[in-house]
C-alpha atoms as a PDB file:
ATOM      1  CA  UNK A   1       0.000   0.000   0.000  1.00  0.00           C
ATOM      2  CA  UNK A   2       2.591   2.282   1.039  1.00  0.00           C
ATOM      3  CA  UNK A   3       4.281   2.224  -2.773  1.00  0.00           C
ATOM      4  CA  UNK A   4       1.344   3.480  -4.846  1.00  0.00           C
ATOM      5  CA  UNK A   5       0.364   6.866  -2.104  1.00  0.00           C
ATOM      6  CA  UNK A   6       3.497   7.982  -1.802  1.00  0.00           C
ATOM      7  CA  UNK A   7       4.217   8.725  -5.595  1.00  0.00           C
ATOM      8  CA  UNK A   8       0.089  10.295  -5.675  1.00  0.00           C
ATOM      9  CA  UNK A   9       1.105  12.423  -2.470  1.00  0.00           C
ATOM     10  CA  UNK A  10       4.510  13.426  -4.512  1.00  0.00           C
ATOM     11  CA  UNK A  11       2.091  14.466  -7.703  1.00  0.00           C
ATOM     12  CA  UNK A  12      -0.515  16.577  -6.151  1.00  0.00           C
ATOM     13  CA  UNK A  13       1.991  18.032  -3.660  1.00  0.00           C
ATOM     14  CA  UNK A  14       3.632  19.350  -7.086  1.00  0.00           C
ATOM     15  CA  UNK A  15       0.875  20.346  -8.544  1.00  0.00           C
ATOM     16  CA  UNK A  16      -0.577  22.231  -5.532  1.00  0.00           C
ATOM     17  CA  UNK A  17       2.950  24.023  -5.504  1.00  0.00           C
ATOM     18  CA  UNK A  18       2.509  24.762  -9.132  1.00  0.00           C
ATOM     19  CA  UNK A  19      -1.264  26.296  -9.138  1.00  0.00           C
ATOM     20  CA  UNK A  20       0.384  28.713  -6.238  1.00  0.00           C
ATOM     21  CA  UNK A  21       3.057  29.936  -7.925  1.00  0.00           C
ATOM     22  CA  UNK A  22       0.608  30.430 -11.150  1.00  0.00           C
ATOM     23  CA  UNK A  23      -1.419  32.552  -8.467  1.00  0.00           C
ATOM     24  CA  UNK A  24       1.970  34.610  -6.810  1.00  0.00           C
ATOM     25  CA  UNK A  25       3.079  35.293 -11.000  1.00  0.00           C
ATOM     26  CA  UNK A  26      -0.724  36.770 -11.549  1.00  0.00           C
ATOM     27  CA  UNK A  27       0.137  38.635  -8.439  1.00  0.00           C
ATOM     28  CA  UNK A  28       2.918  40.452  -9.481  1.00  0.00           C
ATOM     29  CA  UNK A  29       1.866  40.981 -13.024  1.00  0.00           C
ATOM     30  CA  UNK A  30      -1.450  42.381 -11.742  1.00  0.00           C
ATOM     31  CA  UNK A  31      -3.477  39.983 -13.844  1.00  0.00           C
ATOM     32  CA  UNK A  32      -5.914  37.218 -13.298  1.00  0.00           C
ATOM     33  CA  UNK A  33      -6.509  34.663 -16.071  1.00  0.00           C
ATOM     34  CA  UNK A  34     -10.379  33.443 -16.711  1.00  0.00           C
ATOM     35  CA  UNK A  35      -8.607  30.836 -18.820  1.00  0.00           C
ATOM     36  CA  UNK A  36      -5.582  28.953 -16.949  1.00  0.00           C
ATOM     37  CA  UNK A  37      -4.888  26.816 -20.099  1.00  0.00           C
ATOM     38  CA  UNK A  38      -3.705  30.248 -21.933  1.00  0.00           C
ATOM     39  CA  UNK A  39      -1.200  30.493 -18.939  1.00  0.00           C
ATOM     40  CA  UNK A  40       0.008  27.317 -18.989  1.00  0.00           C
ATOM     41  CA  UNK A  41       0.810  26.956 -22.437  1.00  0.00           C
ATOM     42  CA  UNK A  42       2.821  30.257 -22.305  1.00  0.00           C
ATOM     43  CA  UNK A  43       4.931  29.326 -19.761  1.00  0.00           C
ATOM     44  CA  UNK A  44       5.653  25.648 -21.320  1.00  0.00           C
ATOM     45  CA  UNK A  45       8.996  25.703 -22.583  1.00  0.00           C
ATOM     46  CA  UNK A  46       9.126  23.132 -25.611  1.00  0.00           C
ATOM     47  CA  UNK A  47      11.519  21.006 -23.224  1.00  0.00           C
ATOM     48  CA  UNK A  48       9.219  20.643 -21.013  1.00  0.00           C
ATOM     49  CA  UNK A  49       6.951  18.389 -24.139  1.00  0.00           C
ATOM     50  CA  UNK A  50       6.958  14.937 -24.461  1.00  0.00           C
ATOM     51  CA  UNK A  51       5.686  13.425 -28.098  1.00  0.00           C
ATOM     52  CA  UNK A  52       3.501  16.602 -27.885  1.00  0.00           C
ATOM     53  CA  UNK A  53       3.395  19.194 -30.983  1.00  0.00           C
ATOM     54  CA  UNK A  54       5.051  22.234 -30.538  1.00  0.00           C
ATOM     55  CA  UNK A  55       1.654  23.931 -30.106  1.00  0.00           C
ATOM     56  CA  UNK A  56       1.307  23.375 -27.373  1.00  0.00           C
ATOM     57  CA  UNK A  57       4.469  25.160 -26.048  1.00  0.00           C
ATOM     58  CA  UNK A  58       4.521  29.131 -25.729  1.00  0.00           C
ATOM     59  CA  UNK A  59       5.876  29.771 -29.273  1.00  0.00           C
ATOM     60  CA  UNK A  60       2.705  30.489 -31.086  1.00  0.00           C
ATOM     61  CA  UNK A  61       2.119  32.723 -28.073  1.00  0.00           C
ATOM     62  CA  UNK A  62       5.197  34.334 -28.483  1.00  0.00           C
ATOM     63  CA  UNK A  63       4.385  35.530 -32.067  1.00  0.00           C
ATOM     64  CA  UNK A  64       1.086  36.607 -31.124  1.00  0.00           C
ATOM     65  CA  UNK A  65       2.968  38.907 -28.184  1.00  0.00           C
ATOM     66  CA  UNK A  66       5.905  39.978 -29.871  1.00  0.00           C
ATOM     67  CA  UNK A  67       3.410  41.691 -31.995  1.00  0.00           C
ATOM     68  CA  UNK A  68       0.915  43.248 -29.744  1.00  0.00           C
ATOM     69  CA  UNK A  69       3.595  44.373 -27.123  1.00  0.00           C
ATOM     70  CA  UNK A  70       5.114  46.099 -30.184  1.00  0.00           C
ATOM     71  CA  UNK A  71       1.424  47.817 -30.621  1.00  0.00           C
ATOM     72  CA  UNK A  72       0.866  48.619 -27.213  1.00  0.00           C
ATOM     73  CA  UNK A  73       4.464  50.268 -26.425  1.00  0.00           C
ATOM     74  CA  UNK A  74       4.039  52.512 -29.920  1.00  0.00           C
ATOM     75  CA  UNK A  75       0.236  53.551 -28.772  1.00  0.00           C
ATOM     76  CA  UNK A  76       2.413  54.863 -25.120  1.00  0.00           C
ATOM     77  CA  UNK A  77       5.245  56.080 -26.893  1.00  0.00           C
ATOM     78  CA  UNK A  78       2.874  57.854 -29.061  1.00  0.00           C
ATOM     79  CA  UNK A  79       0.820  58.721 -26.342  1.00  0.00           C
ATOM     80  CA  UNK A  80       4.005  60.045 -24.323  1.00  0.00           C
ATOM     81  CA  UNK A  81       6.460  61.995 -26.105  1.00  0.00           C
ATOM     82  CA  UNK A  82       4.359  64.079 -28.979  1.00  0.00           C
ATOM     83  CA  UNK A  83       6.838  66.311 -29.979  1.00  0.00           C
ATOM     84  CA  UNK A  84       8.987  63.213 -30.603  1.00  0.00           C
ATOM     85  CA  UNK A  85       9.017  62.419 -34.264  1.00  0.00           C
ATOM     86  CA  UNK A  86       9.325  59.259 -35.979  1.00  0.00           C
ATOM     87  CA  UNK A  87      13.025  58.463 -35.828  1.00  0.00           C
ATOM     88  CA  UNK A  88      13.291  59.109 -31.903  1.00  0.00           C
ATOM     89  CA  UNK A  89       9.476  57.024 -31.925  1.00  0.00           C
ATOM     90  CA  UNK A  90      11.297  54.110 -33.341  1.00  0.00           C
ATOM     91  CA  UNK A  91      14.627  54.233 -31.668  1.00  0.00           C
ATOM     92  CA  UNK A  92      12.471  54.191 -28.297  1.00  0.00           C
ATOM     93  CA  UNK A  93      10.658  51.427 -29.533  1.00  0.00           C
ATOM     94  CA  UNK A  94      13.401  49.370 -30.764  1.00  0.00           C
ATOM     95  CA  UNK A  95      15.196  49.449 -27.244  1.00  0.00           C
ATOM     96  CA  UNK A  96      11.752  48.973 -25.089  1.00  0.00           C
ATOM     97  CA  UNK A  97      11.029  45.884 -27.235  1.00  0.00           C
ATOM     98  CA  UNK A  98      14.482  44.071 -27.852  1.00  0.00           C
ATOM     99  CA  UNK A  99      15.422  41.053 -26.465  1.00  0.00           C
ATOM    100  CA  UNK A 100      17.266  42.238 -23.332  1.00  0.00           C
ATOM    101  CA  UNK A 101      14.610  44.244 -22.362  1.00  0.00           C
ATOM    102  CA  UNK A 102      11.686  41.717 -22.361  1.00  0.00           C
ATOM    103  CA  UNK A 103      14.508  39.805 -20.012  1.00  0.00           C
ATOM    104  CA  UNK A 104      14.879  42.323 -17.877  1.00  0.00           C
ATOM    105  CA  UNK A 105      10.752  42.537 -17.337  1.00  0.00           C
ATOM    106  CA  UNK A 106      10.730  38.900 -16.857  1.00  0.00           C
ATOM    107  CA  UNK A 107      13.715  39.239 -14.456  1.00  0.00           C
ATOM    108  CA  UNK A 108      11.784  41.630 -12.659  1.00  0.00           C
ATOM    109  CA  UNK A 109       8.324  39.791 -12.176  1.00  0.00           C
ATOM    110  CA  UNK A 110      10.489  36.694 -11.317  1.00  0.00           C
ATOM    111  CA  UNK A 111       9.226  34.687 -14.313  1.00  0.00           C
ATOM    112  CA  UNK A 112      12.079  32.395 -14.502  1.00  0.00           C
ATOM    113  CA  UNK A 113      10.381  30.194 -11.239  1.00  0.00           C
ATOM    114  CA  UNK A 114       7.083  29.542 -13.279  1.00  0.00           C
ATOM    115  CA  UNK A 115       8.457  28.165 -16.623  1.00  0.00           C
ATOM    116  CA  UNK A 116       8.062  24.782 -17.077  1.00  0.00           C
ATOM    117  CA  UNK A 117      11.094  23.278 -18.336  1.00  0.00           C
ATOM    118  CA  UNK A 118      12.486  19.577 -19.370  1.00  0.00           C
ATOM    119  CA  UNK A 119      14.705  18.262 -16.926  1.00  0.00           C
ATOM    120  CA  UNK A 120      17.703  18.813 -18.736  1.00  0.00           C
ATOM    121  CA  UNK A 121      17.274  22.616 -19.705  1.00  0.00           C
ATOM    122  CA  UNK A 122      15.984  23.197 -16.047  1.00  0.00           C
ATOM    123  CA  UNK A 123      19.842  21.737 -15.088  1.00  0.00           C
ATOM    124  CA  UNK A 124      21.620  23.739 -17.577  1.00  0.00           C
ATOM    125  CA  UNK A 125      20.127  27.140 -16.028  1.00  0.00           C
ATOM    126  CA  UNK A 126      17.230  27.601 -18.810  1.00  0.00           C
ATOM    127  CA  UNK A 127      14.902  29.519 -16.351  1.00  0.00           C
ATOM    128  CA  UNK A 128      18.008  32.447 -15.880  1.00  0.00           C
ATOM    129  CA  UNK A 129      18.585  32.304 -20.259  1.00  0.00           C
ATOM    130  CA  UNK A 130      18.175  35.537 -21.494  1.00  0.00           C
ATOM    131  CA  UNK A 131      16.490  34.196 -24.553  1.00  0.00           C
ATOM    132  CA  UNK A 132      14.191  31.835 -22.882  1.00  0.00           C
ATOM    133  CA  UNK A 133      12.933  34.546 -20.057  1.00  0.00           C
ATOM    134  CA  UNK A 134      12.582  36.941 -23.104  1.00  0.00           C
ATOM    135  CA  UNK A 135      10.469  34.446 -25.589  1.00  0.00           C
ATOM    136  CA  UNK A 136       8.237  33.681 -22.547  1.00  0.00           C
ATOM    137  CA  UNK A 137       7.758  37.444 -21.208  1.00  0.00           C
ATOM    138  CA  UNK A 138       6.193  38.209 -24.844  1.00  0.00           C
ATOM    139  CA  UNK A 139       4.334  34.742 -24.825  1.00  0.00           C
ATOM    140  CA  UNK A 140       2.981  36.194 -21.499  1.00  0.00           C
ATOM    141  CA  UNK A 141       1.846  39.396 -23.716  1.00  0.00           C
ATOM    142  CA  UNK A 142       0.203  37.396 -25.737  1.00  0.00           C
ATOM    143  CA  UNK A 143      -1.504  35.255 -23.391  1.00  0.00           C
ATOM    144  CA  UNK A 144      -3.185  37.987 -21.571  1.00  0.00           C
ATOM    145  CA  UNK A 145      -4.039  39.638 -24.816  1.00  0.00           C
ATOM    146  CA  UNK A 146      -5.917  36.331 -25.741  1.00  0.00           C
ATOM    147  CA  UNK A 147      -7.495  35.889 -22.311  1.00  0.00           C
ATOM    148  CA  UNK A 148      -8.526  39.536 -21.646  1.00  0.00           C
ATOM    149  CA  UNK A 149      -8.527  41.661 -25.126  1.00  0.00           C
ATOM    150  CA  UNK A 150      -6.685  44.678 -26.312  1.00  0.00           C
ATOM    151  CA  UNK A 151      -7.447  46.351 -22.704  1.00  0.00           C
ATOM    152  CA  UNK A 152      -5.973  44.263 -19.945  1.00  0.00           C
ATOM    153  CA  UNK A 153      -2.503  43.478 -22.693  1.00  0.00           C
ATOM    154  CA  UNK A 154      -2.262  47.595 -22.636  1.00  0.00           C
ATOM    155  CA  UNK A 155      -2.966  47.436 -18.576  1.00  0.00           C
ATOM    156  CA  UNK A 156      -0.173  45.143 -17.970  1.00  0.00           C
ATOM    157  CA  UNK A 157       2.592  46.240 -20.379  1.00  0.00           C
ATOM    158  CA  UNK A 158       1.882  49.524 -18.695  1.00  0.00           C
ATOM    159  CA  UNK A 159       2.867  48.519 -15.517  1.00  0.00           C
ATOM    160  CA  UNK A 160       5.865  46.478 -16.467  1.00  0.00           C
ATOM    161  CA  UNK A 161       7.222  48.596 -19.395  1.00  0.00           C
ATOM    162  CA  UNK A 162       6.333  52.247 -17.721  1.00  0.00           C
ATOM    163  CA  UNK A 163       9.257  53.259 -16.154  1.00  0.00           C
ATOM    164  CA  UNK A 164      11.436  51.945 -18.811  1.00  0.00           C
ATOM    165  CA  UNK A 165       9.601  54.252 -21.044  1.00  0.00           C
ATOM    166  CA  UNK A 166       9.926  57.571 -19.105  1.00  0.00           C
ATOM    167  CA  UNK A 167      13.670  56.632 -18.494  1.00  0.00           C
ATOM    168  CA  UNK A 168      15.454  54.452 -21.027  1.00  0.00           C
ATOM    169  CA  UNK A 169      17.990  52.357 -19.784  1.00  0.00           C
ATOM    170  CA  UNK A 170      20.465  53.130 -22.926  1.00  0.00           C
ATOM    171  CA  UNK A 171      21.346  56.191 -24.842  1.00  0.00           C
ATOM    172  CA  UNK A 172      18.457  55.823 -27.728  1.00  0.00           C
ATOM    173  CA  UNK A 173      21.400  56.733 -30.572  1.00  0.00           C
ATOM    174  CA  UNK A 174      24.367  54.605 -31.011  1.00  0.00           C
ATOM    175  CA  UNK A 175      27.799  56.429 -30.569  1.00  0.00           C
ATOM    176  CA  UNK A 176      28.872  56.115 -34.565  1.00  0.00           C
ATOM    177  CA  UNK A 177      25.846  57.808 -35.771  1.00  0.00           C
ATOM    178  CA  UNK A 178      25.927  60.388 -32.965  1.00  0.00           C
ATOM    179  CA  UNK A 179      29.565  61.126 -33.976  1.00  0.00           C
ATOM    180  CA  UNK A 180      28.652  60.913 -38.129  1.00  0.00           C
ATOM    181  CA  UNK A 181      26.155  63.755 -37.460  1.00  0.00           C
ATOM    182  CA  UNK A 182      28.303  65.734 -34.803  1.00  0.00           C
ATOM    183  CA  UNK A 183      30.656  65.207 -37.952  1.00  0.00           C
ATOM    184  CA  UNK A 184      28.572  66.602 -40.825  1.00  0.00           C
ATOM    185  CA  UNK A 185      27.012  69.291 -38.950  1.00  0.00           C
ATOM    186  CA  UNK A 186      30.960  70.723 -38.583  1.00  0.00           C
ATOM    187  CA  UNK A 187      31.501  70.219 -42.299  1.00  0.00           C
ATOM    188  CA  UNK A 188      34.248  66.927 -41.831  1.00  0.00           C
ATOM    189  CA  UNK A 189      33.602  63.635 -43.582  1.00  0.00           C
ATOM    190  CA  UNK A 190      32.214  60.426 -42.244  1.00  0.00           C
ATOM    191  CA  UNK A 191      34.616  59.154 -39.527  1.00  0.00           C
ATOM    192  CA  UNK A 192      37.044  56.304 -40.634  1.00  0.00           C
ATOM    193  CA  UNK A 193      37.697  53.280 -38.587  1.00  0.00           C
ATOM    194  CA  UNK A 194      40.538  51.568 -38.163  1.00  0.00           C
ATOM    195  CA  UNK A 195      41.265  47.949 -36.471  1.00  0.00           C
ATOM    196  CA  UNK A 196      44.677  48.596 -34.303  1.00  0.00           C
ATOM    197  CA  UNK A 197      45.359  44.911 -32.886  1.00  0.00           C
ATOM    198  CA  UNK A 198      43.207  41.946 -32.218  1.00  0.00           C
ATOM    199  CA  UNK A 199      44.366  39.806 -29.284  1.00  0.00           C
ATOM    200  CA  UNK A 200      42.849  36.780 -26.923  1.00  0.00           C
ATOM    201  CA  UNK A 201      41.892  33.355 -28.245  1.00  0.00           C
ATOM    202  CA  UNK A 202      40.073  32.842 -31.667  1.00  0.00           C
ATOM    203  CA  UNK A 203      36.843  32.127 -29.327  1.00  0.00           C
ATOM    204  CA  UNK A 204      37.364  35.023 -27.522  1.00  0.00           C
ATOM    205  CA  UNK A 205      38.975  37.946 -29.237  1.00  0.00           C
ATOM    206  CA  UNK A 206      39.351  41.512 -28.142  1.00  0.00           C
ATOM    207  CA  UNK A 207      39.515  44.357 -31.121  1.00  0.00           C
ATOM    208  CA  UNK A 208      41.416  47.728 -30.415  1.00  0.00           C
ATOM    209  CA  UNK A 209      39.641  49.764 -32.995  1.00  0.00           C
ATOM    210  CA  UNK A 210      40.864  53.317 -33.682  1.00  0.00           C
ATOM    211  CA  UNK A 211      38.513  56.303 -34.933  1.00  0.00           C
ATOM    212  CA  UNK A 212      39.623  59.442 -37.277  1.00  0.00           C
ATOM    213  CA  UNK A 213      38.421  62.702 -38.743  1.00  0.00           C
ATOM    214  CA  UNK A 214      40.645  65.495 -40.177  1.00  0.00           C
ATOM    215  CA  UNK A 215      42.163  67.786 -37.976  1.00  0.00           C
ATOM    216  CA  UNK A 216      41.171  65.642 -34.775  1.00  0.00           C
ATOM    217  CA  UNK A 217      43.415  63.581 -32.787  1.00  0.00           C
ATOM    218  CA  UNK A 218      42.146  59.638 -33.373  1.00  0.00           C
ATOM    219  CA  UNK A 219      40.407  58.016 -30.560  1.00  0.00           C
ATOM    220  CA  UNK A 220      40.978  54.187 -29.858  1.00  0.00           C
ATOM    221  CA  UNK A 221      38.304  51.702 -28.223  1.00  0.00           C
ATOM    222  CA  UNK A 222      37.960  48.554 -26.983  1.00  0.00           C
ATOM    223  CA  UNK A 223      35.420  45.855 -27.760  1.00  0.00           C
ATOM    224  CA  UNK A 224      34.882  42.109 -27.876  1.00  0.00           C
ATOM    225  CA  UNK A 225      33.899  42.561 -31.446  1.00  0.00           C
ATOM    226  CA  UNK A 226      34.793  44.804 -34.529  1.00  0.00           C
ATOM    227  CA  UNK A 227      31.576  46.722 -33.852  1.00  0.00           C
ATOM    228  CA  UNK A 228      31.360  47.347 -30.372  1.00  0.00           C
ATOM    229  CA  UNK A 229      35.085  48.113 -31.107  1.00  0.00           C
ATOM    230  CA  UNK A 230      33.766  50.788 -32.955  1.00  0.00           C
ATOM    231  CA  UNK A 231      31.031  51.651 -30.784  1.00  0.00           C
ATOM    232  CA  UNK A 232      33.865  52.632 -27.892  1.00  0.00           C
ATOM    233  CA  UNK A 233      35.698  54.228 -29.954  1.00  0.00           C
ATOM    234  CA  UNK A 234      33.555  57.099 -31.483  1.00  0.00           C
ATOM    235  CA  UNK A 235      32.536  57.291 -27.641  1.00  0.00           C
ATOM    236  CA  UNK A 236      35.821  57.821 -26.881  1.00  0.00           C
ATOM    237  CA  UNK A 237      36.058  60.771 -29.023  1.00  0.00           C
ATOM    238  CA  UNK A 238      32.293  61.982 -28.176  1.00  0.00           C
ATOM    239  CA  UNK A 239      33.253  62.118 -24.669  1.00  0.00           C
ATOM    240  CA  UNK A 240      36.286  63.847 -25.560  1.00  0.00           C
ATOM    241  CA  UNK A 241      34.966  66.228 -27.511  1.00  0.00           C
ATOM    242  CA  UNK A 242      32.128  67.168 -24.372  1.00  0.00           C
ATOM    243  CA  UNK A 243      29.084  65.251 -26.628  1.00  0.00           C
ATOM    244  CA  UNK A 244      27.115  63.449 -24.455  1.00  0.00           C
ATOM    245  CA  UNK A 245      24.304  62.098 -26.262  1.00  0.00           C
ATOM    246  CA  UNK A 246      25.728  58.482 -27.281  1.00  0.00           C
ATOM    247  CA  UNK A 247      27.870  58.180 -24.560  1.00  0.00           C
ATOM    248  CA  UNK A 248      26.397  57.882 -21.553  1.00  0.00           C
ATOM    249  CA  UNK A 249      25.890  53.839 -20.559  1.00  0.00           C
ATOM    250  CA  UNK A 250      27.303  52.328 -23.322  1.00  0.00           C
ATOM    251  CA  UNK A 251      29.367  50.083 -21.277  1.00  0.00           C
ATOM    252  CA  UNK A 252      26.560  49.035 -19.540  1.00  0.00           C
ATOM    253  CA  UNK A 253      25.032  47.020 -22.559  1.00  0.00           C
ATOM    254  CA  UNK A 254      24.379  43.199 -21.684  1.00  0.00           C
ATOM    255  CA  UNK A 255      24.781  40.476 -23.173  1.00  0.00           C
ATOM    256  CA  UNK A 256      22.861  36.786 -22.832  1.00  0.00           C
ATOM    257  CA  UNK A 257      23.509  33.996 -24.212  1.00  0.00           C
ATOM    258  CA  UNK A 258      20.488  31.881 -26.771  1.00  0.00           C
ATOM    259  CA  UNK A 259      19.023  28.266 -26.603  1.00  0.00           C
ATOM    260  CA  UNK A 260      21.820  26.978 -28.476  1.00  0.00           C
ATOM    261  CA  UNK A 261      24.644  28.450 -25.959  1.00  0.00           C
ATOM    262  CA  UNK A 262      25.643  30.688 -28.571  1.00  0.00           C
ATOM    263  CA  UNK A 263      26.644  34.674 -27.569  1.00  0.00           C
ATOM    264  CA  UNK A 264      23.297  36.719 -28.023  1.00  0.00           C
ATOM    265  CA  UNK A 265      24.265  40.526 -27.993  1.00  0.00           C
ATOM    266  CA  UNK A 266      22.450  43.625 -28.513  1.00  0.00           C
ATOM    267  CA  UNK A 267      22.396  45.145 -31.685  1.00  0.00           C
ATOM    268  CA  UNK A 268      25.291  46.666 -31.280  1.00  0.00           C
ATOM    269  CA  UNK A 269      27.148  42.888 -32.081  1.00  0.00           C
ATOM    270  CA  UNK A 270      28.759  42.360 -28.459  1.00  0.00           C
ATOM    271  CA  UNK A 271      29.245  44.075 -24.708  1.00  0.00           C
ATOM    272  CA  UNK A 272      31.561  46.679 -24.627  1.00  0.00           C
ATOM    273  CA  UNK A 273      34.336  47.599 -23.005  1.00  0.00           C
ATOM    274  CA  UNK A 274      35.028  50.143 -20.275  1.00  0.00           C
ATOM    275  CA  UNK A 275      38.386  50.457 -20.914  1.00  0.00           C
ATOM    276  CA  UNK A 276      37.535  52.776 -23.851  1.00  0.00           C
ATOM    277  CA  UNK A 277      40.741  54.755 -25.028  1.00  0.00           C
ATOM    278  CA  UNK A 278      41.399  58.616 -25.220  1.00  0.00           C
ATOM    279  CA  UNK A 279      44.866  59.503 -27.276  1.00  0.00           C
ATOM    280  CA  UNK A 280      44.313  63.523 -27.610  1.00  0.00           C
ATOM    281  CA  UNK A 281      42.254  66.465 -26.889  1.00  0.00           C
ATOM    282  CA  UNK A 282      40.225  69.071 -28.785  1.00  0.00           C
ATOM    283  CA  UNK A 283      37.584  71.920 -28.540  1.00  0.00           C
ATOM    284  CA  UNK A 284      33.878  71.139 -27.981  1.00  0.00           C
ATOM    285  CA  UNK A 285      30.689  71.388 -30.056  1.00  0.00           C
ATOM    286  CA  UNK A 286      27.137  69.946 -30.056  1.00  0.00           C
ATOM    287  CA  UNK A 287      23.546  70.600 -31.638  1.00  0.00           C
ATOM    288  CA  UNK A 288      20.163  68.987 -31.704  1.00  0.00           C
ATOM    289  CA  UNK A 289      16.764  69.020 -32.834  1.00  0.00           C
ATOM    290  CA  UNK A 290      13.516  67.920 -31.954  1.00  0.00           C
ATOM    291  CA  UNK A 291      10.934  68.151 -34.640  1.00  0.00           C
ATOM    292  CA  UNK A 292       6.751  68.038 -34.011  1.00  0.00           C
ATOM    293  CA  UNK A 293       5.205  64.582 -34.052  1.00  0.00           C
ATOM    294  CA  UNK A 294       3.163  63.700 -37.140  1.00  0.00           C
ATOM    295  CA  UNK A 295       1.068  60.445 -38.043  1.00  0.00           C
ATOM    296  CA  UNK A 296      -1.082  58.412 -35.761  1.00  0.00           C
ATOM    297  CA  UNK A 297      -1.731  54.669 -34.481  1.00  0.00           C
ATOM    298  CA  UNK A 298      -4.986  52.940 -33.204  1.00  0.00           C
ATOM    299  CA  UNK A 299      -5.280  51.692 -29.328  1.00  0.00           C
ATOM    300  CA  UNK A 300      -5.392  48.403 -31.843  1.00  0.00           C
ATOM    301  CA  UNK A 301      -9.253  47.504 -30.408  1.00  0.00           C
ATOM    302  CA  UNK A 302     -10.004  47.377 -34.175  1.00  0.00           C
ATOM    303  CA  UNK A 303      -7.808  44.492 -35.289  1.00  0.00           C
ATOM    304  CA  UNK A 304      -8.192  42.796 -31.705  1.00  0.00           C
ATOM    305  CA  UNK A 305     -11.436  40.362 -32.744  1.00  0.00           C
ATOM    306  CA  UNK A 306      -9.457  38.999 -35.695  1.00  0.00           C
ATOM    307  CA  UNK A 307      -6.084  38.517 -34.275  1.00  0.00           C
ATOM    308  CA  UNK A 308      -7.618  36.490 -31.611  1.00  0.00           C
ATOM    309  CA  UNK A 309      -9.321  33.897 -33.175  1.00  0.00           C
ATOM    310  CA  UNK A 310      -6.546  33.655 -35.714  1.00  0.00           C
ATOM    311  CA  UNK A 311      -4.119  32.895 -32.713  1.00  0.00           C
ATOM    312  CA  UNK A 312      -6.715  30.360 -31.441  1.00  0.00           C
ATOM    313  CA  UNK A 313      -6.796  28.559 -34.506  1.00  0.00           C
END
């Protein structure tokens, strides 16, 4: 007798532990589900499936939410900043939206804990992968969008992505096009780039990448690729140069790594260094513009109906 209870007192003790930590993650993302099946299936990592189809995991889910979180943050950007125009509307999108960023929400909210995971991806540190955490924080997006329409989607991306909004975690222009148009605006040419040394194991190289423009001293950078080589080196002369728009937290970009193990970056192509290189000194200049917004966007209520029962299907 004793055999057969103890493995049924082993499988509902798990599964009463796993309806309250469903509850605590509705908690903290200030949501209730009507349907728990939707919230299941977006935390199911396809590990986690055994002869099932991939269906039933949270991919679908993450399409579906990787598409309406990218509605709902342009409707608050939108919303927001309306003198902003449509290059600054993007760039804000682009960061609030990437990868790292869904992490970071997920982080936040303490997703990692509810993801169901196969054994094996559970032992290799799956619920702390950047792009696990990130595919399931939009399948979450989705999910809730399914469950509770356009409304409670908008309600809960508000609360998790507000703050990042109002103050972005990274400058929203990347040093070498900060520097190119601090360039032009001065009359010089587009700044040249120049790879000093590479050094460190194949696997692991380190670039020294050196930046010039006529009559300014060159500026050298470090990076753990070409581009973020780059990246530290037109900061490098920014900073020098007393422009701070670019420069501010670009060390601070992180990096994850994907499903397959493989380095996953931001956009930038790798985490730069802080040992970013200053070999001269010159006089300082800056200038920016803001322009009116123009255009519009929908709250998305419209398209809601059809999305849904597409995503069902």
């Amino acid at each position: 007798m004793v055999g057969p209870v103890e493995p049924a007192f082993h499988d509902r003790e798990m599964s009463r532990r796993t309806a309250t930590g469903r509850r605590e993650l509705e908690t903290r993302i200030g949501y209730e589900f009507a349907d728990k099946a939707s919230l299941e299936r977006a935390l199911t990592h396809i590990s986690a499936l055994s002869g099932k189809s991939r269906a039933s995991s949270y991919q679908r889910l993450e399409f579906l939410g990787d598409h309406v979180l990218g509605l709902i943050v342009s409707d608050m950007l939108f919303r927001a900043f309306p003198k902003a125009d449509e290059g600054e509307l993007s760039r804000r999108l682009a960061d609030l939206v990437r990868k790292e960023a869904c992490a970071d929400v997920a982080r936040d909210i303490d997703l990692g804990v509810a993801i169901r995971l196969g054994a094996s991806e559970a032992n290799a540190g799956g619920r702390q992968r950047m792009a696990i955490l990130a595919d399931v924080c939009e399948a979450l997006v989705g999910a809730v969008f399914l469950d509770g329409g356009y409304a409670a989607a908008a309600g809960m991306v508000e609360r998790l992505w507000g703050e990042r909004m109002r103050t972005p975690a990274r400058p929203l222009r990347d040093p070498k096009t900060v520097l190119q148009e601090w360039a032009q605006a001065r009359g010089l040419p587009t700044p040249s780039y120049r790879e000093v040394s590479r050094t460190g194991p194949h696997h692991d190289p380190e670039f020294l990448v050196a930046v010039n423009l006529p009559e300014l001293t060159p500026a050298e950078g470090l990076g753990r690729s070409k581009r973020a080589a780059e990246q530290a080196a037109a900061a490098a002369m920014l900073s020098r140069e007393g422009v701070q728009e670019g420069v501010q937290g670009i060390a601070s970009q992180e990096t994850g790594k994907d499903e397959s193990g493989g380095d996953e970056s931001g956009k930038e192509g790798g985490m730069l260094d802080t040992s970013i290189r200053d070999t001269g000194s010159r006089n300082t200049g800056d200038g920016s513009a803001v322009d009116d917004a123009k255009g519009g966007i929908s709250d998305g209520s419209g398209l809601e109906d059809g999305i849904k029962a597409e995503a069902a299907g």
